[in-house]
Each structure stands twice: as structure tokens, then as C-alpha cells.
C-alpha atoms as a PDB file:
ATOM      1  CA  UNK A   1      16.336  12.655  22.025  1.00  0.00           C
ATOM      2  CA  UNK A   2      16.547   9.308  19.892  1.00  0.00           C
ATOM      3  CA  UNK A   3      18.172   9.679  16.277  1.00  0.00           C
ATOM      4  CA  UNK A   4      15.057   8.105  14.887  1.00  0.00           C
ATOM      5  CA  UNK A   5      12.603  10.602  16.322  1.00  0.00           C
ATOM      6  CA  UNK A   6      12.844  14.267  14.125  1.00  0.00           C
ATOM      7  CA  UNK A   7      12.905  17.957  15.917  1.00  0.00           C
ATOM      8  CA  UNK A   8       9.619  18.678  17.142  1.00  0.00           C
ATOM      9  CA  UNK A   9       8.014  22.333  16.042  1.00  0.00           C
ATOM     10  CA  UNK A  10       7.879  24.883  18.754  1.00  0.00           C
ATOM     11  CA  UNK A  11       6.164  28.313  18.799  1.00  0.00           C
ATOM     12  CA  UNK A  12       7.648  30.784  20.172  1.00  0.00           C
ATOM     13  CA  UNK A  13      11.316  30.527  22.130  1.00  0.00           C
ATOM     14  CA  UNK A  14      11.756  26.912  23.900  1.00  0.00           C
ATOM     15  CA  UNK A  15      11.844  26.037  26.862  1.00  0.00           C
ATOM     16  CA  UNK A  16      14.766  24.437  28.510  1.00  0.00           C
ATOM     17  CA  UNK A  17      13.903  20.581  29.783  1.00  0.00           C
ATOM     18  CA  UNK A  18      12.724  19.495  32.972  1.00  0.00           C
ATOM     19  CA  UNK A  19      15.405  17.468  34.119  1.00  0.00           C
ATOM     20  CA  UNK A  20      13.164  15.559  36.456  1.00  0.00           C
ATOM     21  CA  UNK A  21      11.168  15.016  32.935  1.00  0.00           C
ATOM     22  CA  UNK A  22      14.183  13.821  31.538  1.00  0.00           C
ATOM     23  CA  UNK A  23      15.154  11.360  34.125  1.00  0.00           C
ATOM     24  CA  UNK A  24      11.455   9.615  34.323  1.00  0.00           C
ATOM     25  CA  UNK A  25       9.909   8.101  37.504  1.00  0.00           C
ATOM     26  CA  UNK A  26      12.131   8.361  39.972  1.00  0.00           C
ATOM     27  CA  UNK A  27      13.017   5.741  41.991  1.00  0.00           C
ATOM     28  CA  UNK A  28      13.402   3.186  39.049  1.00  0.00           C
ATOM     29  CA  UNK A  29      15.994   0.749  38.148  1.00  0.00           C
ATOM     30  CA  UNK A  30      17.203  -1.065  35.554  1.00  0.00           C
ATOM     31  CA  UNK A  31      16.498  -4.100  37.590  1.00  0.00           C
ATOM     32  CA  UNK A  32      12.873  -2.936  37.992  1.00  0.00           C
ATOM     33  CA  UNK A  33      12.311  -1.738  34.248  1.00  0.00           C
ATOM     34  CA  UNK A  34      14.112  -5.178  32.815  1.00  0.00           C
ATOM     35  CA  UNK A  35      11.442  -7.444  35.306  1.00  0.00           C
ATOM     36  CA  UNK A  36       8.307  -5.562  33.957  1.00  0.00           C
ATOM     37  CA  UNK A  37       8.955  -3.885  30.803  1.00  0.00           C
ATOM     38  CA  UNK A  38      11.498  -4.989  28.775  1.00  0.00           C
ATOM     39  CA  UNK A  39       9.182  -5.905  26.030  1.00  0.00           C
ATOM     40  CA  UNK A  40       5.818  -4.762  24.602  1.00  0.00           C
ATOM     41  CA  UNK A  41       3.482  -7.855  26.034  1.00  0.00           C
ATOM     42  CA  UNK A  42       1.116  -5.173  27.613  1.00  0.00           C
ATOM     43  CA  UNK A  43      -0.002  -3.390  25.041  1.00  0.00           C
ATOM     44  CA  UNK A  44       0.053  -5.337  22.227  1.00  0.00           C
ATOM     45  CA  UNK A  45      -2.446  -4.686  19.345  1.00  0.00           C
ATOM     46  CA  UNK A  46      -4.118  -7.311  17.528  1.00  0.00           C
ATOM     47  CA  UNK A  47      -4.877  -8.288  14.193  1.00  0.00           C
ATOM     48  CA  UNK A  48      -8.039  -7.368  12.328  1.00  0.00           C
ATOM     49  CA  UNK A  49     -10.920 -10.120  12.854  1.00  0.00           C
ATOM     50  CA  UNK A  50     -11.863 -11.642   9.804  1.00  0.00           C
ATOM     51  CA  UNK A  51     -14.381  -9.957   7.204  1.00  0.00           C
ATOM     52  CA  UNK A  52     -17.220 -12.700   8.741  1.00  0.00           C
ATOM     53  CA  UNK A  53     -16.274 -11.903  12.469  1.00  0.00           C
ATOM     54  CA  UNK A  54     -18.107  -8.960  13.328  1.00  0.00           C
ATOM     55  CA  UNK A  55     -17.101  -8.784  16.943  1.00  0.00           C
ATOM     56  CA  UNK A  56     -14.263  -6.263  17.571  1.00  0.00           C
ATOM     57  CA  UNK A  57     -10.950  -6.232  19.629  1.00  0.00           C
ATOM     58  CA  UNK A  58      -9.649  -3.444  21.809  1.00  0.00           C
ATOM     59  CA  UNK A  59      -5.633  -3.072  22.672  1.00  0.00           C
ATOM     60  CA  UNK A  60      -5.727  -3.392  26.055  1.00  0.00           C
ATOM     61  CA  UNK A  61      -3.614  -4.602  29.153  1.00  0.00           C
ATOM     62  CA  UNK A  62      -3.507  -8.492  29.461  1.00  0.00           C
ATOM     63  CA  UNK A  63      -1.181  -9.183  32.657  1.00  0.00           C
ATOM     64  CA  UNK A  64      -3.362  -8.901  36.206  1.00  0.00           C
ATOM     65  CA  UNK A  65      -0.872  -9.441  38.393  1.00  0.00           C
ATOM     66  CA  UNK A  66       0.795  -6.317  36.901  1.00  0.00           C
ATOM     67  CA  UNK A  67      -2.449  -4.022  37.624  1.00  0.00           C
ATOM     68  CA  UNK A  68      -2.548  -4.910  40.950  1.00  0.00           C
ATOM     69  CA  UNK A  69       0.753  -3.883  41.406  1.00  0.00           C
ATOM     70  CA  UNK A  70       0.468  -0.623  39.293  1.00  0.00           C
ATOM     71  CA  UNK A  71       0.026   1.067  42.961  1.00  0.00           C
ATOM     72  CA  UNK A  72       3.375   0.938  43.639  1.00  0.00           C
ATOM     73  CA  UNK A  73       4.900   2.445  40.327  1.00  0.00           C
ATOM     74  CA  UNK A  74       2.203   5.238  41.064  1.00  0.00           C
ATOM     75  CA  UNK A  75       4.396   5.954  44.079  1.00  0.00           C
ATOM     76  CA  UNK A  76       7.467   6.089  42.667  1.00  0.00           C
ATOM     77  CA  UNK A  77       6.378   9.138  39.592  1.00  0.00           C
ATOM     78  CA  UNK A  78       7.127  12.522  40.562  1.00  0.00           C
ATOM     79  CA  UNK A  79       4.727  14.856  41.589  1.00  0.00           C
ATOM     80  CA  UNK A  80       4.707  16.850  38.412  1.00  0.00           C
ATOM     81  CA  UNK A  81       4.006  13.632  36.443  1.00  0.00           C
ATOM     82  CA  UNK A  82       1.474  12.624  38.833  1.00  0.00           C
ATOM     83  CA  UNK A  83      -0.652  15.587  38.127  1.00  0.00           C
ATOM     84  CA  UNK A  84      -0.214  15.664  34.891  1.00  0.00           C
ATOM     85  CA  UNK A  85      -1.457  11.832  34.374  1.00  0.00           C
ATOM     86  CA  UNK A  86      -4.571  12.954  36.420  1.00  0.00           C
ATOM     87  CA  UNK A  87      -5.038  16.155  34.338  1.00  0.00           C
ATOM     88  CA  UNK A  88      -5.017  14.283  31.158  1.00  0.00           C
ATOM     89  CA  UNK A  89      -7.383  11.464  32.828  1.00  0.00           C
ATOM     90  CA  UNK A  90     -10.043  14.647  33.641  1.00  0.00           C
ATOM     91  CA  UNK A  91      -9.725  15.655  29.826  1.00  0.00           C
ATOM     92  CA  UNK A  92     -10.367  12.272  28.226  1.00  0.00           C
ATOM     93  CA  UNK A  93     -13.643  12.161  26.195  1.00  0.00           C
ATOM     94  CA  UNK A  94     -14.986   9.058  25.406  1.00  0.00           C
ATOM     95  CA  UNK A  95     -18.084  10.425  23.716  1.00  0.00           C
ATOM     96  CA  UNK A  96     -16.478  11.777  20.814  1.00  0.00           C
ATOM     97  CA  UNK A  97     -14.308   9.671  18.950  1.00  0.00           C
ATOM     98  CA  UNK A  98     -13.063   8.656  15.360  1.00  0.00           C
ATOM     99  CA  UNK A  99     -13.033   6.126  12.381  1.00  0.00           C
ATOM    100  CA  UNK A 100     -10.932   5.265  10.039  1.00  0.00           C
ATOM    101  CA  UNK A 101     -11.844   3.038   7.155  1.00  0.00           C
ATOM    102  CA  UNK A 102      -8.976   1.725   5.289  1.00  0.00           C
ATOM    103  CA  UNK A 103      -7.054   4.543   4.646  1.00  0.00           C
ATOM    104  CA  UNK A 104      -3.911   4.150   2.234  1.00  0.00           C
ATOM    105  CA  UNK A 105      -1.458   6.203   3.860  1.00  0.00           C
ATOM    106  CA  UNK A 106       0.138   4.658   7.221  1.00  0.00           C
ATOM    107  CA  UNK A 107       1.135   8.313   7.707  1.00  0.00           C
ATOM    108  CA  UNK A 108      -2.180  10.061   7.587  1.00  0.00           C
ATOM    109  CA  UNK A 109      -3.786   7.494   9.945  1.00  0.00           C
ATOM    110  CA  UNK A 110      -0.747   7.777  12.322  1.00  0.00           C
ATOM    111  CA  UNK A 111      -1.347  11.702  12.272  1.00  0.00           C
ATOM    112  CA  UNK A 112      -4.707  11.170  12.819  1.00  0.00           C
ATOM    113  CA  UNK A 113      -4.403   9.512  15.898  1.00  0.00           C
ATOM    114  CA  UNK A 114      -1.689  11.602  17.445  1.00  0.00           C
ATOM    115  CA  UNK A 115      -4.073  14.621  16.596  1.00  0.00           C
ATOM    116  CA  UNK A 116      -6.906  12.723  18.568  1.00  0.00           C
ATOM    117  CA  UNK A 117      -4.889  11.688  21.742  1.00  0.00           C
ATOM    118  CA  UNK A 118      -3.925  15.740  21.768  1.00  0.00           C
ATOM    119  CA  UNK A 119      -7.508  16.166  21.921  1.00  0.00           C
ATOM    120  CA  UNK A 120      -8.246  14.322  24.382  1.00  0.00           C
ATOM    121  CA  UNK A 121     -10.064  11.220  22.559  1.00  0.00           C
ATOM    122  CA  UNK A 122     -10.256   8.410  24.937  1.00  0.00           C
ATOM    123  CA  UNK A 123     -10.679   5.824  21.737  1.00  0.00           C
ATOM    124  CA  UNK A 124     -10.179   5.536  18.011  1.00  0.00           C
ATOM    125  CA  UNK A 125     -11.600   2.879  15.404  1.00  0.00           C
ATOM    126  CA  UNK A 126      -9.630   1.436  12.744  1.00  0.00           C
ATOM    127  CA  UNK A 127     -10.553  -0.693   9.777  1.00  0.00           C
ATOM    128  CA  UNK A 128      -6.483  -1.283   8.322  1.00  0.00           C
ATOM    129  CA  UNK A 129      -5.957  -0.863   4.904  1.00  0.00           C
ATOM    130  CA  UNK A 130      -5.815  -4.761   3.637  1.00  0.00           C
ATOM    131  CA  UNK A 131      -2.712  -6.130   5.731  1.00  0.00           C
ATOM    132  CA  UNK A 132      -0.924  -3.236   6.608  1.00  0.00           C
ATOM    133  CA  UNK A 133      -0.394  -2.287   9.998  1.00  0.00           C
ATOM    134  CA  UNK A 134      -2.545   0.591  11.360  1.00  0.00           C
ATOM    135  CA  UNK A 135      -0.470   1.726  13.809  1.00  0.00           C
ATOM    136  CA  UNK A 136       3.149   1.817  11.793  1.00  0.00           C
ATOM    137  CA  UNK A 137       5.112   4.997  11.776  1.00  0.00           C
ATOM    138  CA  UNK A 138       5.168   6.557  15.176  1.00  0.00           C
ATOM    139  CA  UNK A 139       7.619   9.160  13.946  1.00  0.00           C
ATOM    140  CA  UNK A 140       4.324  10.714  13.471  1.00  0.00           C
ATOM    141  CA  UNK A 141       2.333   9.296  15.982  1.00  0.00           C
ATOM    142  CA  UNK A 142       5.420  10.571  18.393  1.00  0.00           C
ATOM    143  CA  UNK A 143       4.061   7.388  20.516  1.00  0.00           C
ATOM    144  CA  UNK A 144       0.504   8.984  21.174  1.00  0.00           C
ATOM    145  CA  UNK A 145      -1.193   5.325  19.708  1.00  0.00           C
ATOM    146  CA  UNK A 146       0.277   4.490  23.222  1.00  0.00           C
ATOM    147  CA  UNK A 147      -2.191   6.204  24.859  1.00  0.00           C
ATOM    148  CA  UNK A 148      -5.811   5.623  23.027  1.00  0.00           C
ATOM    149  CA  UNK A 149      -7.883   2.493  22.960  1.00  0.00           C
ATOM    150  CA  UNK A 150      -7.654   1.585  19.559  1.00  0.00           C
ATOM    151  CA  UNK A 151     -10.338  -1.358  18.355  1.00  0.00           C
ATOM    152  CA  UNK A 152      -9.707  -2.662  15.094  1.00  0.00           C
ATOM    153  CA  UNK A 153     -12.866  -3.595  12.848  1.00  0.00           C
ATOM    154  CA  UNK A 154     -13.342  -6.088  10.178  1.00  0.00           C
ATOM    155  CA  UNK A 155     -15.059  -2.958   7.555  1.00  0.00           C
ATOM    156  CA  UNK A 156     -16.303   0.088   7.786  1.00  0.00           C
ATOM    157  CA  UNK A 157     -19.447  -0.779   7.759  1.00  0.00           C
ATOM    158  CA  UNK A 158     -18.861  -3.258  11.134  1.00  0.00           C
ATOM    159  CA  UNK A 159     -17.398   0.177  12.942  1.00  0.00           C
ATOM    160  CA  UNK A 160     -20.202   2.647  12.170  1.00  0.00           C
ATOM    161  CA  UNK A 161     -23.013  -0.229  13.266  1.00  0.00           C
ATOM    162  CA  UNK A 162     -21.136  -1.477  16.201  1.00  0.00           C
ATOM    163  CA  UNK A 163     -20.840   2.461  17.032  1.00  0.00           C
ATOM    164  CA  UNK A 164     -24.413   3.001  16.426  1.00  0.00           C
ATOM    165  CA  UNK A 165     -25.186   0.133  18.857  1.00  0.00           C
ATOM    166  CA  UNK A 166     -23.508   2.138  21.509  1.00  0.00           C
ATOM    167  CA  UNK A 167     -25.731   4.935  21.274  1.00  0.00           C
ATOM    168  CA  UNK A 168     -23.113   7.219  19.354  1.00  0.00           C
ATOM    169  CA  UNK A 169     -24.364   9.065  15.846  1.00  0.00           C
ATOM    170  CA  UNK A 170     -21.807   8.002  13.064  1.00  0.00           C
ATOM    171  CA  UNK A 171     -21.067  10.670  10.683  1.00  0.00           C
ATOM    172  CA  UNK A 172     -18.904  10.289   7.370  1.00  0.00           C
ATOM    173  CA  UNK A 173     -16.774  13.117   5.531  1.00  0.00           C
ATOM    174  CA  UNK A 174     -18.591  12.862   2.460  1.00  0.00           C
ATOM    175  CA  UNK A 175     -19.246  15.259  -0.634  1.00  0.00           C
ATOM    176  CA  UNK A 176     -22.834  14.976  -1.144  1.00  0.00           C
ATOM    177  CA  UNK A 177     -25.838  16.579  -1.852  1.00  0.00           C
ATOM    178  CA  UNK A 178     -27.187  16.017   1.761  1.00  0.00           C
ATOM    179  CA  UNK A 179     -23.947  16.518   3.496  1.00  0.00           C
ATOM    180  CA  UNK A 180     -23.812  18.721   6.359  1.00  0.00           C
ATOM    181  CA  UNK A 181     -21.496  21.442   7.432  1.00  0.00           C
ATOM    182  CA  UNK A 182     -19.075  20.035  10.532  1.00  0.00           C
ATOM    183  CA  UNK A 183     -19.706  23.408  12.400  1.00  0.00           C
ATOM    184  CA  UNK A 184     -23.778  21.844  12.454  1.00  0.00           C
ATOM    185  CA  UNK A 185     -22.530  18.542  13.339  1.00  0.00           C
ATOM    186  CA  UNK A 186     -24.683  17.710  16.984  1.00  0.00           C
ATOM    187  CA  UNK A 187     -22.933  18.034  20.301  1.00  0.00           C
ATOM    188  CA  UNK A 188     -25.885  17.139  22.563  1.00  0.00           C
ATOM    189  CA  UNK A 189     -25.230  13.378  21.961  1.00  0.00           C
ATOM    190  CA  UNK A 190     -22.072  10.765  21.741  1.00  0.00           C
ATOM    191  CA  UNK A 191     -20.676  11.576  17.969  1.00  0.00           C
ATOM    192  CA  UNK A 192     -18.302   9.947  16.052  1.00  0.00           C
ATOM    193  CA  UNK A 193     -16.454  11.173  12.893  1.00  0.00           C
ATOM    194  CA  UNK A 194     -15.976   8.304  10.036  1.00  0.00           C
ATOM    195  CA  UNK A 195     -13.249   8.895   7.484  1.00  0.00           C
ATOM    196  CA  UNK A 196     -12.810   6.601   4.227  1.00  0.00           C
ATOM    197  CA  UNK A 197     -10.029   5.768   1.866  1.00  0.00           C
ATOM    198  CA  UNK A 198      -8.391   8.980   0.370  1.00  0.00           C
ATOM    199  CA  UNK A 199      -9.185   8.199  -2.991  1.00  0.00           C
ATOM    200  CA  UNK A 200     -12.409   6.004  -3.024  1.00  0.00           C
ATOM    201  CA  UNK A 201     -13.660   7.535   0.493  1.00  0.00           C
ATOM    202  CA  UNK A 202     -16.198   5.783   2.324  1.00  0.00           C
ATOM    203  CA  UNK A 203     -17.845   2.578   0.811  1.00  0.00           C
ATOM    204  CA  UNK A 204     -21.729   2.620  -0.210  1.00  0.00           C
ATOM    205  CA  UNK A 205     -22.063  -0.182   3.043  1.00  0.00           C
ATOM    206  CA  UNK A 206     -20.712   1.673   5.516  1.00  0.00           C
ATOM    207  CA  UNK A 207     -22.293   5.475   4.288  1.00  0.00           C
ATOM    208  CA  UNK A 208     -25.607   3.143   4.321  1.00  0.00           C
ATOM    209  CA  UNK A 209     -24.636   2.447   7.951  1.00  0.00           C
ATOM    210  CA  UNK A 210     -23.639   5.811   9.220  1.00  0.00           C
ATOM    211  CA  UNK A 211     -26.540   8.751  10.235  1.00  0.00           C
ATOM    212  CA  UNK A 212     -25.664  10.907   7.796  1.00  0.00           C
ATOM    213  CA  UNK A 213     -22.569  13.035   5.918  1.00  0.00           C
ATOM    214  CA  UNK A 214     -20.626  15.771   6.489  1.00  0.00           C
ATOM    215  CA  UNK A 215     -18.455  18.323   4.592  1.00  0.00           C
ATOM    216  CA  UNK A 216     -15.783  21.219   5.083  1.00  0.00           C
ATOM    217  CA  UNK A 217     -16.505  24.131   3.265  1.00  0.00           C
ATOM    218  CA  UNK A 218     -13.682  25.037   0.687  1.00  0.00           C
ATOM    219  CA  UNK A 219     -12.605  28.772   0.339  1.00  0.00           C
ATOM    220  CA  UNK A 220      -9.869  28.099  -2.657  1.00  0.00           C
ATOM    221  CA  UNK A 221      -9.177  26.697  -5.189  1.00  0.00           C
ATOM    222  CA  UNK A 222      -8.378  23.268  -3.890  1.00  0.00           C
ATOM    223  CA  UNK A 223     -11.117  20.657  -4.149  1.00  0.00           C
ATOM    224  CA  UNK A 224      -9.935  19.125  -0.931  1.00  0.00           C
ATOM    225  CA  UNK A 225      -7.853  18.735   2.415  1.00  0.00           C
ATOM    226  CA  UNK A 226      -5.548  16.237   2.919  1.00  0.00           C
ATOM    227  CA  UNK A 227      -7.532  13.611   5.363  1.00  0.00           C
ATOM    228  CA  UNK A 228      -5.715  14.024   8.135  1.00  0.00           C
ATOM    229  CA  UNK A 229      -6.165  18.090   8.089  1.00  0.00           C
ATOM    230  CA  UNK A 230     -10.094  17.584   7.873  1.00  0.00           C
ATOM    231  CA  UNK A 231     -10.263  15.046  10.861  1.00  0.00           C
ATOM    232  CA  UNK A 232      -8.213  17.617  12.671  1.00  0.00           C
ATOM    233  CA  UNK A 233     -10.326  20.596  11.674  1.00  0.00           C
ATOM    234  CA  UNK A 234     -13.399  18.568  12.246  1.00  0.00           C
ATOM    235  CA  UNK A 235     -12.711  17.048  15.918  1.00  0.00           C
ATOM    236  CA  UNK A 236     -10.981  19.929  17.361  1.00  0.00           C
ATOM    237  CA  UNK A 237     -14.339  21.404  16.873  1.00  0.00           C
ATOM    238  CA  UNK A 238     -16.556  19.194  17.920  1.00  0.00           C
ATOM    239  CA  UNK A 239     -14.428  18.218  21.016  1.00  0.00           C
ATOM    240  CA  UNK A 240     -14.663  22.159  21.906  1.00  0.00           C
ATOM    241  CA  UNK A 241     -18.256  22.119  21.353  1.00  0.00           C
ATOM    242  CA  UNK A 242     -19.133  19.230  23.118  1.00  0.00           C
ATOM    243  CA  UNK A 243     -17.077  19.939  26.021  1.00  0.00           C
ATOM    244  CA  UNK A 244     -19.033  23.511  26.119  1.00  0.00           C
ATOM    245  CA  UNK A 245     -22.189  21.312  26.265  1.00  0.00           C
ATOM    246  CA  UNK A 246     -21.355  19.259  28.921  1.00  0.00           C
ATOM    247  CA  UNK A 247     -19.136  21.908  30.972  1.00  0.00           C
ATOM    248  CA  UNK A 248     -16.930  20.242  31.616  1.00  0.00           C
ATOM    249  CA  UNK A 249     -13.252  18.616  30.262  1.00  0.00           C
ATOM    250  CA  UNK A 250     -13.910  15.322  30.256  1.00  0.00           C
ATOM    251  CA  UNK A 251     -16.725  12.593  30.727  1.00  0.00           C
ATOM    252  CA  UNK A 252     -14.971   9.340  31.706  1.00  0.00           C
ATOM    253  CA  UNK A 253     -17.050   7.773  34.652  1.00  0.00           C
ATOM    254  CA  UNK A 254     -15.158   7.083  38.115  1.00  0.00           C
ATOM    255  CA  UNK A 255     -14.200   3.329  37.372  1.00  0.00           C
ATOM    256  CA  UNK A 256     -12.612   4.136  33.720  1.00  0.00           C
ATOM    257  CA  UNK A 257     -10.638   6.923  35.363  1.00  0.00           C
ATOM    258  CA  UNK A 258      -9.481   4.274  37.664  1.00  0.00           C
ATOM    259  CA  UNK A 259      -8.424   2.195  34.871  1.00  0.00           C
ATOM    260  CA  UNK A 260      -6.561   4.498  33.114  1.00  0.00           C
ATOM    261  CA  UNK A 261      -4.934   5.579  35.907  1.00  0.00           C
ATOM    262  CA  UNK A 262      -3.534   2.416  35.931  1.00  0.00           C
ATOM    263  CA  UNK A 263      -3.037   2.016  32.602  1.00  0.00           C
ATOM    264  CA  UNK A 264      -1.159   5.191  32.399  1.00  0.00           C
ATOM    265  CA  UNK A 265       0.774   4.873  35.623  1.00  0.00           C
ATOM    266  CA  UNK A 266       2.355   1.690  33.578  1.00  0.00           C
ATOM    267  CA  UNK A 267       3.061   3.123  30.531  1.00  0.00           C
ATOM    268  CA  UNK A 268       5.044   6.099  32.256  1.00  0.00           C
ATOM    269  CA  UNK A 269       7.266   3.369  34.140  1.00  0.00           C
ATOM    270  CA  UNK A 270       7.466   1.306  30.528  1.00  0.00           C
ATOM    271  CA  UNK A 271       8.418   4.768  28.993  1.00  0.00           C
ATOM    272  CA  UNK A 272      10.699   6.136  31.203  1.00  0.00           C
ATOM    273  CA  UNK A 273      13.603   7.106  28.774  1.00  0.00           C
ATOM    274  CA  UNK A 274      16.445   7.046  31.562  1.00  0.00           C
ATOM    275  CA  UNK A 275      16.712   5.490  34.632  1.00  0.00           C
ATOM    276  CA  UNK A 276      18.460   6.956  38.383  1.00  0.00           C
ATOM    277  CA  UNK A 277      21.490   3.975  39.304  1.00  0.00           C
ATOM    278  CA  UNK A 278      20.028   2.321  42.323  1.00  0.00           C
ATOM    279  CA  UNK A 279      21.212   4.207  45.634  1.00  0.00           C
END
């Protein structure tokens, strides 16, 4: 365990480490690792466009020649890490997801995402808080940023219509009169869950732009949860409800499973903490 990287919670007694875990893929080198993955080139992700660009960018991988040869890396992971790369691919949902419009705290927006790679999100939305970056502190994230999509948007207002374009129904945590309870919130159809700023929340443009609003009923005396509890409360029910709907884990079609198969199979090789010595 790094110094940086603080003492994770467990419930109930811990389990000791699986030392083929610890070790990574087997089969790797330093030689191997230093060639391919000694910096971040494949995952980079990229600035905001500016306010007048309303097209969007997606973190993604940018070198071919290494997808072609993400085969090979596939056959060097263990077994266990095999099927747990292809469990996680079964789970991923891309028809629920999550936006975030310029919230203050790096922290909460870090949380946020680590809660919805844990939940199986396939893809996040961000709209960064003027220039800060979106995807700082991943003492919180615990790396799970590593593992969405994450497309960065110009406003809020650009997310919820290019979402709405997609066929997904955009709905902002908003005290209001017409605000709905997240336990109504619609399953039958691709949903997304828009959060604003923690003080100002959502701008009049982008509520304008979303279907409608959403609350979480209070039971004491505080006025409010933090932003990061309410996205978790919020999507870990409507990822339960819609996977009731469709029964079934996950909805990715065969050629995105393919592609994050890839995608993962690279990032477990780029990961891989230690090494065996070449034999």
C-alpha cells in the first residue's frame, strides 16, 4: 500500500490479500511495463471546450497500435482477474449515468465518481468548476476515474441537452415546488441524474434544459445532504431499479463490451502495482 493512499474501511474482520492480487498480471516485466506504460498518454483527459463549443470530448484511448495488441496482455492476467474484468464488463450500465455542473469541491466530485464506477456507471458528465481540474484528488476517487468515460462539457446546460439528444431524461436535484421524489424517478427509459454547484445548485439554463426536478425527502433537522451523499442515495437506487426493469446487470451492447475489454485489459497491465523478475 502507497503512503499517499489512506486505510480503506472494512466491515467486518479482513481478509488477508491475494498474493496473486498483489503481484498483478503475471507474466509482466519491467521491460514490458517501461515500453507501454510508463506514462499516462492513454488515458489522458482533456480540457473543457470553450463556453461557444458545444461539442463534447470523451477520455478515451488514443494509441491503435496498442489495442490491437491488447490481446496479448489479456493472456498474460490471471484467471481470477480475468473473470473479474468480464464480471464488471456484464455490470456496466450505460443507461443510467450522472452530471455534474460545476461543483466547488474537487472532493465531492471525486467521491461522486468513485461512488458511480462502484455502481456500475459506464459514463459520467462533468462541467469543471472554472479551471480546476475535475478529476484531482484520487485519494478519494481510490483511482475509480480510471475506469468511467468521463466527457467534459462546456455548461450545464450543454450536458443536459446533449443528454437529451441521446434519448436519456435529464433530471436535476432541485428543491422546488414541482420536484419529484427520487424513489418516483422513471426506470423504464435511459435516466440521468444532474447535480449543480453546492451552494448556487443548478443554473436557471440548464434546469430550463433538464425534464424535470427531483428531491430527497428530509427526516431531521438538517435542510440538506452533502452532494455527494444524495447522488449516492439517488443512483444506487435507480441503478437497482433499473436493473430490476431490464433483468438483467448490465446493458452494454456486444461491440462496447469488446471495447472495454480492451480498455480494461490495458489499464490492469498499466496498473499492475508489482511486477514478477523475468524468468
Amino acid at each position: 500500500m502507497k503512503k499517499r493512499r489512506p486505510p480503506r474501511a472494512w466491515v467486518g474482520a479482513a481478509k488477508p490479500p491475494d498474493p496473486a492480487e498483489l503481484l498483478g498480471p503475471r507474466g509482466l516485466t519491467a521491460e514490458v511495463l517501461r515500453g507501454d506504460f510508463e506514462d499516462d498518454r492513454y488515458y489522458r483527459g482533456s480540457a473543457p471546450p470553450p463556453e461557444s463549443d458545444h461539442s463534447t470530448r470523451v477520455r478515451q484511448p488514443n494509441d491503435s497500435a496498442t489495442l490491437r495488441d491488447w490481446r496479448f496482455y489479456w493472456n498474460l492476467l490471471s484467471d481470477d482477474r480475468k473473470a473479474r474484468i468480464l464480471s464488471v464488463i456484464s455490470a456496466r450500465l450505460s443507461s443510467v449515468t450522472v452530471a455534474l455542473d460545476r461543483l466547488l469541491d474537487p472532493h465531492n466530485t471525486a467521491a461522486i465518481l468513485r461512488t458511480s464506477e462502484g455502481l456500475g456507471l459506464a459514463r459520467a458528465h462533468i462541467v469543471s468548476h472554472e479551471s480546476q481540474d475535475a478529476l484531482a484528488h484520487r485519494r478519494v476517487t481510490q483511482d475509480a476515474d480510471k475506469w468511467l468515460d468521463v466527457e467534459l462539457h462546456a455548461t450545464g446546460a450543454n450536458a443536459a441537452e446533449a443528454l437529451r439528444d441521446r434519448g436519456y431524461e435529464v433530471w436535476a436535484g432541485h428543491l422546488d415546488e414541482k420536484a419529484a421524489v427520487y424513489t418516483d424517478l422513471p426506470a423504464d427509459r435511459p435516466i440521468a441524474l444532474l447535480f449543480g454547484n453546492e451552494h448556487e445548485g443548478p443554473s436557471k439554463e440548464t434546469l430550463a434544459a433538464c425534464t424535470g426536478t427531483f428531491r430527497i425527502p428530509m427526516a431531521g433537522f438538517t435542510q440538506s445532504f452533502n452532494v455527494s451523499v444524495a447522488a449516492g442515495i439517488a443512483l444506487a437506487h435507480l441503478t437497482g431499479k433499473r436493473r430490476a426493469h431490464l433483468k438483467a446487470a448490465g446493458d452494454l451492447p456486444e461491440d462496447q463490451r469488446v471495447q472495454l475489454q480492451q480498455r480494461f485489459t490495458l489499464l490492469a497491465a498499466k496498473l499492475a502495482r508489482r511486477v514478477k523478475p523475468s524468468p
